[in-house]
C-alpha atoms as a PDB file:
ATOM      1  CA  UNK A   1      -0.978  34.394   4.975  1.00  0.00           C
ATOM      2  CA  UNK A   2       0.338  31.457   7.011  1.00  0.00           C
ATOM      3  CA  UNK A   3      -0.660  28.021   6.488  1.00  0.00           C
ATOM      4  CA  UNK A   4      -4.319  27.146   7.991  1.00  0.00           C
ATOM      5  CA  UNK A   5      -4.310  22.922   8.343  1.00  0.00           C
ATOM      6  CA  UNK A   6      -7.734  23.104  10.468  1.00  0.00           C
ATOM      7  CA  UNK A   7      -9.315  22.045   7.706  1.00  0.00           C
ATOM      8  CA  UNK A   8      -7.326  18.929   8.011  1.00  0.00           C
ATOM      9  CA  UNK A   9      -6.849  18.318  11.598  1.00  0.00           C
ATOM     10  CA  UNK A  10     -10.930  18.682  11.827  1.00  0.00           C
ATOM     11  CA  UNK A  11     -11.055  15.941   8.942  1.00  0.00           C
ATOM     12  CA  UNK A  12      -8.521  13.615  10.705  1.00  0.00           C
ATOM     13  CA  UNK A  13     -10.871  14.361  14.197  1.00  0.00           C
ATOM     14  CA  UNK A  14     -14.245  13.485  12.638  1.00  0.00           C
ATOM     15  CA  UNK A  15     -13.004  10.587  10.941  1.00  0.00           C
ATOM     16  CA  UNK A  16     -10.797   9.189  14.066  1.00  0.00           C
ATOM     17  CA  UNK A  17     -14.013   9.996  15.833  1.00  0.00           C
ATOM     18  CA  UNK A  18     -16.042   6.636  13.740  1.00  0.00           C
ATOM     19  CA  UNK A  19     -16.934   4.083  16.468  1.00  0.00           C
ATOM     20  CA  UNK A  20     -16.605   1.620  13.441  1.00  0.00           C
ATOM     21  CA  UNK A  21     -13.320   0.903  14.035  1.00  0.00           C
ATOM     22  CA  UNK A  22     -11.951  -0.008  17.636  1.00  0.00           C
ATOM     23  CA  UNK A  23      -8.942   1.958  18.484  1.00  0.00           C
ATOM     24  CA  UNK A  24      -6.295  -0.752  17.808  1.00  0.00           C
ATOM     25  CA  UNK A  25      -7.567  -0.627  14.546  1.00  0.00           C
ATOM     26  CA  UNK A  26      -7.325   2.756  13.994  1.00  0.00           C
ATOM     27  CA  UNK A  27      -3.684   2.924  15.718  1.00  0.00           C
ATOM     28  CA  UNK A  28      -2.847  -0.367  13.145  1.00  0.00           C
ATOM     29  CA  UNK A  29      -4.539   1.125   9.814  1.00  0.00           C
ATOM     30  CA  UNK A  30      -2.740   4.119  10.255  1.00  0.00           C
ATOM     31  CA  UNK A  31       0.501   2.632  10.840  1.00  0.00           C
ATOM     32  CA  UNK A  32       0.025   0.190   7.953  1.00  0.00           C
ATOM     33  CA  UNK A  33      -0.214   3.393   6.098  1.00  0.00           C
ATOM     34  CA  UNK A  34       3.073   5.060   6.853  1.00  0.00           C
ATOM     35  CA  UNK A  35       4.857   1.803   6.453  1.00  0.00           C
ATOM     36  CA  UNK A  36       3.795   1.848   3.346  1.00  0.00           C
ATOM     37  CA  UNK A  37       4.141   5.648   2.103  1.00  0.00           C
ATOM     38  CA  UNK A  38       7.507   5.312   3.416  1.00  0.00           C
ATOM     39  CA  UNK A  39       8.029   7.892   6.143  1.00  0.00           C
ATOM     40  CA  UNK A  40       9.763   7.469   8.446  1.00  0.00           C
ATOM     41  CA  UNK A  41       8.903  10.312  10.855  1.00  0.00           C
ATOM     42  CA  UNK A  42       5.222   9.210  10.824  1.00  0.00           C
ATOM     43  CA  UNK A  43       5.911   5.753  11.069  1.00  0.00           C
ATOM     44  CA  UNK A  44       8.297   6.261  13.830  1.00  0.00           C
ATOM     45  CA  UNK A  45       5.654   8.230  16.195  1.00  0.00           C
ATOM     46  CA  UNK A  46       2.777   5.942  15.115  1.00  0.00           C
ATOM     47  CA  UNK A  47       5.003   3.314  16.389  1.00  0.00           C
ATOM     48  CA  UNK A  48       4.971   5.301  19.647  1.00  0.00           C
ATOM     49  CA  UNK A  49       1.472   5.799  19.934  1.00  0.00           C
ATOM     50  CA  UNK A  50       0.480   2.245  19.068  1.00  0.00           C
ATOM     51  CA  UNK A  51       2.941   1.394  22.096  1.00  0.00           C
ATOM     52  CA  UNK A  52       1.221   4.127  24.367  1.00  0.00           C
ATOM     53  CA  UNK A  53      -2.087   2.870  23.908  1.00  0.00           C
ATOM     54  CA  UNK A  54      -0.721  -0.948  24.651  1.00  0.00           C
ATOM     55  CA  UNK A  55      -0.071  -2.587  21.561  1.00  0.00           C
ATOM     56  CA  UNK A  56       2.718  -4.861  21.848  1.00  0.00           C
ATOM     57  CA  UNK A  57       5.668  -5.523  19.616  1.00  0.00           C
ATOM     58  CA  UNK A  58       4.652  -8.791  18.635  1.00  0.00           C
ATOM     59  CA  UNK A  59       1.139  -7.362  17.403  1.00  0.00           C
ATOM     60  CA  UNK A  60       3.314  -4.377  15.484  1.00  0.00           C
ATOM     61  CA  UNK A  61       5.533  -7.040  13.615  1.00  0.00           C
ATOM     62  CA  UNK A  62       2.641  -9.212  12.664  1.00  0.00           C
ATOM     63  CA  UNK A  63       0.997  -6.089  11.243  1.00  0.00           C
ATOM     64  CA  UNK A  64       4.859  -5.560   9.091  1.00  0.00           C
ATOM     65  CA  UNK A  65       4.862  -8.753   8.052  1.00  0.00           C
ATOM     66  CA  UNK A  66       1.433  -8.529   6.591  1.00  0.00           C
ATOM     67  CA  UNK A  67       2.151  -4.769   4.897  1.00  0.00           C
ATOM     68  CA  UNK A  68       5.529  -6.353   3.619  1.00  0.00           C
ATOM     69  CA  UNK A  69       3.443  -9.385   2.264  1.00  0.00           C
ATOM     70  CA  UNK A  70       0.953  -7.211   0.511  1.00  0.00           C
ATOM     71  CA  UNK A  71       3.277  -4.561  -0.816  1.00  0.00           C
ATOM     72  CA  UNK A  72       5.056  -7.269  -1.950  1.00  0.00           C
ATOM     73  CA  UNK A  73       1.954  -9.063  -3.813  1.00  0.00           C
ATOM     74  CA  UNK A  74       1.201  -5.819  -5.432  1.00  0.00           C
ATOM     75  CA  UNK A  75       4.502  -5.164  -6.836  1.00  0.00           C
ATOM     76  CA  UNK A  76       4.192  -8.472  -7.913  1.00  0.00           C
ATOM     77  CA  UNK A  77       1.028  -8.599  -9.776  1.00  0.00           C
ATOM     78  CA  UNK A  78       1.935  -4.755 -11.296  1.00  0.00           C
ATOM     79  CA  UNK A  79       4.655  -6.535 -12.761  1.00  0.00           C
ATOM     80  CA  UNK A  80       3.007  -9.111 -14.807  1.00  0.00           C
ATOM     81  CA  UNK A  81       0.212  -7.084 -15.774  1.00  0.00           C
ATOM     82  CA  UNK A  82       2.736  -4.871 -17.105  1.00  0.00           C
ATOM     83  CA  UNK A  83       4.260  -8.137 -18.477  1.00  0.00           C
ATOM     84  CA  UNK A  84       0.797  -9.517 -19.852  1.00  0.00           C
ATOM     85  CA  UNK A  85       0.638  -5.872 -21.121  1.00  0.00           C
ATOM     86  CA  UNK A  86       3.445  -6.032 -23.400  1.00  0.00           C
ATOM     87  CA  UNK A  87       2.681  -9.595 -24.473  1.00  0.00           C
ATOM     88  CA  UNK A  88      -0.747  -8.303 -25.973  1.00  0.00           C
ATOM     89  CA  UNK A  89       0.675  -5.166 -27.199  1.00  0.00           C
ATOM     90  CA  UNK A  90       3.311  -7.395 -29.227  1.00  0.00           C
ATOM     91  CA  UNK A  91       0.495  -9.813 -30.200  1.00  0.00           C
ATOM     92  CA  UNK A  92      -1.618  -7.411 -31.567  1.00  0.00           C
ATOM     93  CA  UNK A  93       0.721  -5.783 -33.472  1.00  0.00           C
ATOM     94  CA  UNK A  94       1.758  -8.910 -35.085  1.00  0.00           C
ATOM     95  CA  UNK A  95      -2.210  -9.825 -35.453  1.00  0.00           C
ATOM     96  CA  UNK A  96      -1.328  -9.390 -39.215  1.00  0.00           C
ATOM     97  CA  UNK A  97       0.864 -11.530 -39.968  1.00  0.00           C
ATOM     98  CA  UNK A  98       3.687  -8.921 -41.632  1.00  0.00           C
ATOM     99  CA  UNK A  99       5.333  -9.001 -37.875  1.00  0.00           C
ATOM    100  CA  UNK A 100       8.086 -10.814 -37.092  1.00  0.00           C
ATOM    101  CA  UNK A 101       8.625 -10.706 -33.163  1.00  0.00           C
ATOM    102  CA  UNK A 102       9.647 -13.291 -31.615  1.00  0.00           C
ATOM    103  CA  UNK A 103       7.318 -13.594 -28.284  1.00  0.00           C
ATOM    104  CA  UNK A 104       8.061 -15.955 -25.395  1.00  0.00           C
ATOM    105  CA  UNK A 105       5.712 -18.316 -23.991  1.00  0.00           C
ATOM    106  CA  UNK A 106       3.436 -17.116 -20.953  1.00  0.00           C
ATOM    107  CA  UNK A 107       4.129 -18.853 -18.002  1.00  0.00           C
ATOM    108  CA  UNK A 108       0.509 -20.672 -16.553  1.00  0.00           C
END
């Protein structure tokens, strides 16, 4: 049997179908999207699209800058909880006293 995808393509056409959003948004969610799953086929023709419906380049490099920022917070902050993780992981096996790991201060 081949592959059926209406059951996706009628997902992605009810939900573009919300008058919630405006279209820009829709055209700058879904590119903030790609961007950040990393495709560069879908980014590429959302890029296209968001042009087509008249969304300039200055509006499409404000919206990278801001999916750079964020990706970039997020990798951040995953990195010291993972950090903060392994602090309290070393603290709590040390919590009696027969440990002797050296742990670093925390930064504030």
């Amino acid at each position: 049997m081949a592959y059926d995808a209406s059951f996706m393509t009628d997902f992605i056409e009810s939900t573009h179908a919300t008058k919630a959003l405006s279209q820009s948004e829709k055209h700058l969610i879904g590119l903030a999207v790609t961007m950040t799953r990393g495709c560069i086929f879908c980014t590429t023709r959302r890029i296209e699209k968001a042009r087509e419906f008249g969304l300039s380049d200055e509006v499409l490099n404000a919206l990278t800058r801001v999916v750079a920022a964020v990706n970039a917070g997020v990798a951040a902050r995953t990195a010291a909880a993972g950090f903060e993780a392994t602090h309290e992981a070393v603290a709590a096996s040390c919590a009696d006293g027969t440990c002797e790991v050296a742990v670093e201060a925390q930064p504030a």
